[in-house]
N, C-alpha and C. Protein backbone atom coordinates (compact mmCIF):
# COMPACT_ATOMS: atom_id res chain seq x y z
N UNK A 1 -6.13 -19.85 2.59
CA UNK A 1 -5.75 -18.45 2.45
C UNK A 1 -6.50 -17.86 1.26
N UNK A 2 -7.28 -16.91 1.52
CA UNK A 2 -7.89 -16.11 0.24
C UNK A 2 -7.23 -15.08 -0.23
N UNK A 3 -6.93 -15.38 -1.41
CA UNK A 3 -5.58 -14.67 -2.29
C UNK A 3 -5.64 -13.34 -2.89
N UNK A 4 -7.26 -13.42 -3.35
CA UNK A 4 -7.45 -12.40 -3.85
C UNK A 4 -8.84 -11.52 -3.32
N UNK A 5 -8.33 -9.89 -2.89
CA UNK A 5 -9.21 -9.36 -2.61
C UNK A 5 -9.59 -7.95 -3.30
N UNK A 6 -10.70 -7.60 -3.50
CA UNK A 6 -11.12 -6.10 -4.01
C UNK A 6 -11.58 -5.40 -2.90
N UNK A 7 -11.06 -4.20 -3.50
CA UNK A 7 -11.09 -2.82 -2.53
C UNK A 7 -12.08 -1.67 -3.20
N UNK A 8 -12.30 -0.53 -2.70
CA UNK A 8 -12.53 0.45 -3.08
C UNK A 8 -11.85 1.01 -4.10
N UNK A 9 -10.88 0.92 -3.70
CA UNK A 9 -9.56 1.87 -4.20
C UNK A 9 -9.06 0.54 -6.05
N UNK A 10 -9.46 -0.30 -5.47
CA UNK A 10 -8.59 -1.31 -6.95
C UNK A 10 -8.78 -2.86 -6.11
N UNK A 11 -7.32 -3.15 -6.01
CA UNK A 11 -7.53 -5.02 -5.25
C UNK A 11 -6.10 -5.10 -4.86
N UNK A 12 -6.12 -6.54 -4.39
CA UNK A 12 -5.05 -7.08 -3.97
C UNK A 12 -4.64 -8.60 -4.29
N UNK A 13 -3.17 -8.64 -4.20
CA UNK A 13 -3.29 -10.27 -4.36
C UNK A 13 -2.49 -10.65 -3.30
N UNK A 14 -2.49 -11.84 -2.41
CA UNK A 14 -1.29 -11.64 -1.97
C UNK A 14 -0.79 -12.90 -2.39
N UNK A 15 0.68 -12.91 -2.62
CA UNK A 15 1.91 -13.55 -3.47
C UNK A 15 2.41 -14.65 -2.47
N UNK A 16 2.16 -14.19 -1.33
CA UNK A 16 3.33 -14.97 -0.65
C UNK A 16 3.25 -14.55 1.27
N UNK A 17 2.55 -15.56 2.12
CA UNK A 17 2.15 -15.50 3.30
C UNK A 17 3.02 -16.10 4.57
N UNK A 18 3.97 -15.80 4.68
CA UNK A 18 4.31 -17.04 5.85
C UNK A 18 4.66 -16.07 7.65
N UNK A 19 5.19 -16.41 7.89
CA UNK A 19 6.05 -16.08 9.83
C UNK A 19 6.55 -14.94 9.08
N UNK A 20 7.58 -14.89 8.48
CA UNK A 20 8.57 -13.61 8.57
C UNK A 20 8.33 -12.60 7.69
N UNK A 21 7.19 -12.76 6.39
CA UNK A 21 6.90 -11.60 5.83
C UNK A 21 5.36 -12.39 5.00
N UNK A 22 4.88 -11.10 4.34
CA UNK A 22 3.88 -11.40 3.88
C UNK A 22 3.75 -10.36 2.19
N UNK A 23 3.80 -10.99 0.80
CA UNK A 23 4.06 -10.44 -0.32
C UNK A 23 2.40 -10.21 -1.33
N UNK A 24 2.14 -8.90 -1.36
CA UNK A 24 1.07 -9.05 -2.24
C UNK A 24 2.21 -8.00 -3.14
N UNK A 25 0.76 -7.96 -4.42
CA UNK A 25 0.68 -7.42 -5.73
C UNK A 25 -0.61 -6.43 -5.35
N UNK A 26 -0.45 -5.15 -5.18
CA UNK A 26 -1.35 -4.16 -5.33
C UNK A 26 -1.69 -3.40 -6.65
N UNK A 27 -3.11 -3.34 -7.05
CA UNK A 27 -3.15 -2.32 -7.99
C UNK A 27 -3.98 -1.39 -7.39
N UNK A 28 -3.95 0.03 -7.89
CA UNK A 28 -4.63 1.19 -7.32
C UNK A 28 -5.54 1.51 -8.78
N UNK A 29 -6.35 1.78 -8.51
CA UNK A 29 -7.54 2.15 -10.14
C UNK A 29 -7.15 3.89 -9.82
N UNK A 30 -6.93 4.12 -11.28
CA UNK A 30 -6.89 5.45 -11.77
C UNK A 30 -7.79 6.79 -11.04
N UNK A 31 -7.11 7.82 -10.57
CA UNK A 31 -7.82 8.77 -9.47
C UNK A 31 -8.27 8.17 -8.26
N UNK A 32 -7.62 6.98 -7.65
CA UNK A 32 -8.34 6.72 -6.62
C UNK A 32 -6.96 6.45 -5.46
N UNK A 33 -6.68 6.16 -3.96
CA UNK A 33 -5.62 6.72 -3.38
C UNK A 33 -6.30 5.56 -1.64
N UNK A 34 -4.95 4.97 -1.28
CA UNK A 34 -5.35 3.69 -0.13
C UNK A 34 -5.55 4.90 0.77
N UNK A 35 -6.01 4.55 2.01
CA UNK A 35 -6.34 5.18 2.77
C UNK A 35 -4.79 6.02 3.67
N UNK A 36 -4.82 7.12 4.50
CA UNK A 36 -3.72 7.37 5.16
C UNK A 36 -3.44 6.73 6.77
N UNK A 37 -2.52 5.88 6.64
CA UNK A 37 -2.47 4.78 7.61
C UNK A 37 -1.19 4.82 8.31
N UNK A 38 -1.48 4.19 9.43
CA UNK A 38 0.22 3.50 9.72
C UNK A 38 -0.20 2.23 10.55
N UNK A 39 1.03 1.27 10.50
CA UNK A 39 1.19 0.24 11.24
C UNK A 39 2.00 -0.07 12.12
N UNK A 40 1.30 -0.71 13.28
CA UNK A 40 2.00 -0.57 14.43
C UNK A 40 3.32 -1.68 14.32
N UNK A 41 2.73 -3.04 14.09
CA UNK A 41 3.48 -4.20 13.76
C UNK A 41 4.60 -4.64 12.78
N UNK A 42 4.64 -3.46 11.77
CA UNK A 42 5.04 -4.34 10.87
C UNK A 42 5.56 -2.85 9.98
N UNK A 43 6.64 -3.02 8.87
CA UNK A 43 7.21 -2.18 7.89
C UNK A 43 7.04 -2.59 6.70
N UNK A 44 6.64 -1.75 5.24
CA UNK A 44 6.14 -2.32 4.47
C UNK A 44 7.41 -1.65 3.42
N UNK A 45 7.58 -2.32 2.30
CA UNK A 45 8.92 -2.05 1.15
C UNK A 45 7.66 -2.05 -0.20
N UNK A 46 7.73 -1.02 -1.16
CA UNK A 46 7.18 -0.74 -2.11
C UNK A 46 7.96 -0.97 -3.28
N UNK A 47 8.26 -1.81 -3.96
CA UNK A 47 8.78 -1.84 -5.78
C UNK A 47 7.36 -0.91 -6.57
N UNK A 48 7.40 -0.20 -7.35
CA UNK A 48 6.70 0.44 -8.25
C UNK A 48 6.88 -0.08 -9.33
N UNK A 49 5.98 -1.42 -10.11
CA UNK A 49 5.61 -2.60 -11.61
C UNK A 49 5.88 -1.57 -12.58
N UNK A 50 3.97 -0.69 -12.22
CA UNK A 50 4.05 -0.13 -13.45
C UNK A 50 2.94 0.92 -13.13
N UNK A 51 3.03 2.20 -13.72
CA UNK A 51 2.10 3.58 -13.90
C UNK A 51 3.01 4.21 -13.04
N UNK A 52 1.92 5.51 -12.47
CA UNK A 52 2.43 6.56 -11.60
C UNK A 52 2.13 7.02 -10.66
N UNK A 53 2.17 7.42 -9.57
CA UNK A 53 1.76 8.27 -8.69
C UNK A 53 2.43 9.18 -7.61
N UNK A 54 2.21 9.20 -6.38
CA UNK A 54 1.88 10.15 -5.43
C UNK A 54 2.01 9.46 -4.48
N UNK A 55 3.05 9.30 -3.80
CA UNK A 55 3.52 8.76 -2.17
C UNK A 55 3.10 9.87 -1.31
N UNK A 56 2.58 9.82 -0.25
CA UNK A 56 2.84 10.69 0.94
C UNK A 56 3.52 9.76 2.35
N UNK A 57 4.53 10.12 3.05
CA UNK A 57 5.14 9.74 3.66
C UNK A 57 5.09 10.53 5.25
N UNK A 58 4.29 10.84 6.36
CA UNK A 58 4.46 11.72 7.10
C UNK A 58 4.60 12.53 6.43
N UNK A 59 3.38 13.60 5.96
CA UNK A 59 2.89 14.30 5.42
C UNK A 59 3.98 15.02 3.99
N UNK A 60 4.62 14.28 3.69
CA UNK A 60 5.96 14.96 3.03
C UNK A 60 5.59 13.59 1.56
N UNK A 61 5.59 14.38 0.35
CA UNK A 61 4.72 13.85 -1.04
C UNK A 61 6.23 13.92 -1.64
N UNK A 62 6.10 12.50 -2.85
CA UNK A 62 7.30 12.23 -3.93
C UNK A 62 6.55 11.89 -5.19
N UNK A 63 6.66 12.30 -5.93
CA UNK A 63 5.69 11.13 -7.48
C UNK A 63 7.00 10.09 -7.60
N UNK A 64 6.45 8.72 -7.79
CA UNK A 64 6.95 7.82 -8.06
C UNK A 64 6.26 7.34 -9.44
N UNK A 65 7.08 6.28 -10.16
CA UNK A 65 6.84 5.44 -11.63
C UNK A 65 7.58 4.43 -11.22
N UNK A 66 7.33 3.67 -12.79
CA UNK A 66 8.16 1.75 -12.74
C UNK A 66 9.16 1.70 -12.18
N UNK A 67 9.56 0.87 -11.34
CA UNK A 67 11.02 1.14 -10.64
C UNK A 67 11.21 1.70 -9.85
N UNK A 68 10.64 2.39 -9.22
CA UNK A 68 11.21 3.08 -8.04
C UNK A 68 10.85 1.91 -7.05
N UNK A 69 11.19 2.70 -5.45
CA UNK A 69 11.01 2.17 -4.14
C UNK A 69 10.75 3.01 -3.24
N UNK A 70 10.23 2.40 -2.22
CA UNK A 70 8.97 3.04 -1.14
C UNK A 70 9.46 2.49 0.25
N UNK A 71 10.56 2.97 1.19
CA UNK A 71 10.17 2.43 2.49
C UNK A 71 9.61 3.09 3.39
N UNK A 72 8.68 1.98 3.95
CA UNK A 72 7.89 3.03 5.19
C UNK A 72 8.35 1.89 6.48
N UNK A 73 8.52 2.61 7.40
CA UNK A 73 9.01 2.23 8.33
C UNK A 73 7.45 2.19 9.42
N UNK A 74 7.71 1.48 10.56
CA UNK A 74 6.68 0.75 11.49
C UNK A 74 5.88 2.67 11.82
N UNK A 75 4.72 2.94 12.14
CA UNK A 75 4.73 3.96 12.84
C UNK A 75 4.48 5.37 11.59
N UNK A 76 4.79 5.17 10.70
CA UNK A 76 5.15 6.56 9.57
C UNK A 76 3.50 6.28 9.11
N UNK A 77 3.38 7.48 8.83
CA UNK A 77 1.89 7.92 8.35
C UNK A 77 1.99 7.45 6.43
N UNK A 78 1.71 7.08 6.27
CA UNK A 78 1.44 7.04 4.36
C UNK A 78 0.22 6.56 3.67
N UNK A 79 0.71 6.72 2.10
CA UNK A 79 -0.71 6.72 1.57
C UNK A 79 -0.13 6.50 0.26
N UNK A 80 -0.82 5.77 -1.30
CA UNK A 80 -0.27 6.50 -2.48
C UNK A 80 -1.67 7.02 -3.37
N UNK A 81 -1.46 7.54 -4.25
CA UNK A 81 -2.66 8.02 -5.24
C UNK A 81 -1.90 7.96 -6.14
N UNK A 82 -3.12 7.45 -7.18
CA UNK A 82 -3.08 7.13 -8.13
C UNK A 82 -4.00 8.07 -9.34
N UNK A 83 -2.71 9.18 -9.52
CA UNK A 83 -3.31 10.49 -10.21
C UNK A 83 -3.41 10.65 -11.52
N UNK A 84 -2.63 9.31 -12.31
CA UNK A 84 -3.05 9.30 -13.54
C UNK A 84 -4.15 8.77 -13.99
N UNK A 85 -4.08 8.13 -15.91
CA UNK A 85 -4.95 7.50 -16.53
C UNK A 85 -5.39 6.32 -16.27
N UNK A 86 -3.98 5.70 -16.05
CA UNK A 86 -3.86 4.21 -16.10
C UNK A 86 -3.83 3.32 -14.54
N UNK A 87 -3.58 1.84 -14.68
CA UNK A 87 -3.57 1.54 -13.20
C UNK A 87 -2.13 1.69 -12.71
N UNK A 88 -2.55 1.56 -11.21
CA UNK A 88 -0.52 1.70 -10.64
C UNK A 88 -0.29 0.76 -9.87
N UNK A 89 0.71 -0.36 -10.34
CA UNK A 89 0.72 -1.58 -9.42
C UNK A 89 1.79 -1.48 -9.07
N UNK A 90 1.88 -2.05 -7.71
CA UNK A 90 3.00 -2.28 -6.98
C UNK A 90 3.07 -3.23 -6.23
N UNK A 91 4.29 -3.79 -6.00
CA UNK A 91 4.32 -5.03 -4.95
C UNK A 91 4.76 -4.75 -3.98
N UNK A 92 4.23 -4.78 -2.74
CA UNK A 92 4.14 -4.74 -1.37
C UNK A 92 4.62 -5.82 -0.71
N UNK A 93 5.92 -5.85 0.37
CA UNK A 93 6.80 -6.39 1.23
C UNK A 93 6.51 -6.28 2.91
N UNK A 94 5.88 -6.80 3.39
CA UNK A 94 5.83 -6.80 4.66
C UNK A 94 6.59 -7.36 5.73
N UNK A 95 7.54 -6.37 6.61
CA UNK A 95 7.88 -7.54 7.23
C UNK A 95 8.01 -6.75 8.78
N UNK A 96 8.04 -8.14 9.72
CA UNK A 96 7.60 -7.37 11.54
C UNK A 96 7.03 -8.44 12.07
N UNK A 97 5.67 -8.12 13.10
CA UNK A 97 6.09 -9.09 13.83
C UNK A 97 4.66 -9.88 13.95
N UNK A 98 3.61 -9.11 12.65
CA UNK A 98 2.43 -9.20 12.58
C UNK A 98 1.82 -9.06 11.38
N UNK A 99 1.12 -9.41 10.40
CA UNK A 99 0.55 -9.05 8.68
C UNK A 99 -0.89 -8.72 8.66
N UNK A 100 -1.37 -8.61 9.69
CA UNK A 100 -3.08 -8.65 10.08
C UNK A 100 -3.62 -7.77 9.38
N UNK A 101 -4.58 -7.87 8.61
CA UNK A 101 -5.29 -6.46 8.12
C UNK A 101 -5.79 -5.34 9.37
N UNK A 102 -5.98 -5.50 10.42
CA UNK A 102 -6.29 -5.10 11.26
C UNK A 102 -5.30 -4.41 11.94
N UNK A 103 -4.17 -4.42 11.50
CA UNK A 103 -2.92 -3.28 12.35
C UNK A 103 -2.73 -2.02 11.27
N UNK A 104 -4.36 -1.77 10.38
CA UNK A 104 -4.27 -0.51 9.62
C UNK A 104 -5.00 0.26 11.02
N UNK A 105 -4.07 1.18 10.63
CA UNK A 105 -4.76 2.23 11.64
C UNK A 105 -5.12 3.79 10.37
N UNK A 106 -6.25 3.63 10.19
CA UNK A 106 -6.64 4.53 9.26
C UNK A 106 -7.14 6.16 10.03
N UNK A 107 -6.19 7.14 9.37
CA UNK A 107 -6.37 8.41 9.48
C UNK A 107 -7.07 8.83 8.95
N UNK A 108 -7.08 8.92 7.42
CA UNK A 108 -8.29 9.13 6.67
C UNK A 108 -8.69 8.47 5.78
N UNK A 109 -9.43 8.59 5.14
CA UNK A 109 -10.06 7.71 4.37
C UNK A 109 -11.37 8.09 3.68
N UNK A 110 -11.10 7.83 1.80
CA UNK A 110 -12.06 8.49 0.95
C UNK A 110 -13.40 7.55 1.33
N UNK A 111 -13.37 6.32 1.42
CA UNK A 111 -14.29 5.64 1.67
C UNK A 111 -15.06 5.16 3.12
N UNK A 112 -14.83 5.95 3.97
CA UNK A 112 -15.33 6.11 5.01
C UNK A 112 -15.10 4.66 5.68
N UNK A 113 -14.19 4.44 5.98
CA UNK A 113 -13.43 3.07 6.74
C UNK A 113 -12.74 3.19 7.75
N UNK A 114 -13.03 4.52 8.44
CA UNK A 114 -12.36 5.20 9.94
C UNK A 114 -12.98 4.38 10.98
């Protein structure tokens, strides 16, 4: 399993792989925002570590910080940005019936990954 990956946007780690869920550690680099996606397979749970940003949820925006939480349900359009200075990490909860990188279904995207 390769644990750790870089993105456009920042990287990933993932924590924890098995059948019933799949756990990374996301960071987002400062002004930069994951693509706007949904997944068919699977529902993802957001803890917010540390910094700030910008949820969009089916087109409907929250600023989140440390501590908060994020559910997106199978199907819901989302995205976060990362509109401050600093980085914004969060740990990401997957769970359904699939973890594939490939059940992103990307709407848009700064880095041209449509």
């Amino acid at each position: 399993m390769k644990n750790f990956e870089e993105r456009p946007w920042g990287s990933y780690t993932v924590l924890l792989d098995s059948n019933s869920c799949k756990v990374k550690k996301i960071v987002v680099n400062p002004s930069h925002r994951l693509s706007y996606q949904i997944h068919k397979k699977r529902s993802e749970y957001w803890v917010i570590v540390s910094g700030e940003g910008e949820v969009i949820i089916d087109d409907k925006s929250r600023q989140v910080t440390s501590g908060d939480f994020v559910k997106i349900c199978r199907n819901e359009k989302h995205r976060i940005y990362n509109n401050s200075k600093t980085e914004l990490v969060f740990i990401e909860t997957q769970l359904g019936d699939y973890f594939g990188e490939d059940d992103i279904i990307r709407i848009e995207d700064d880095y041209n990954r449509i």
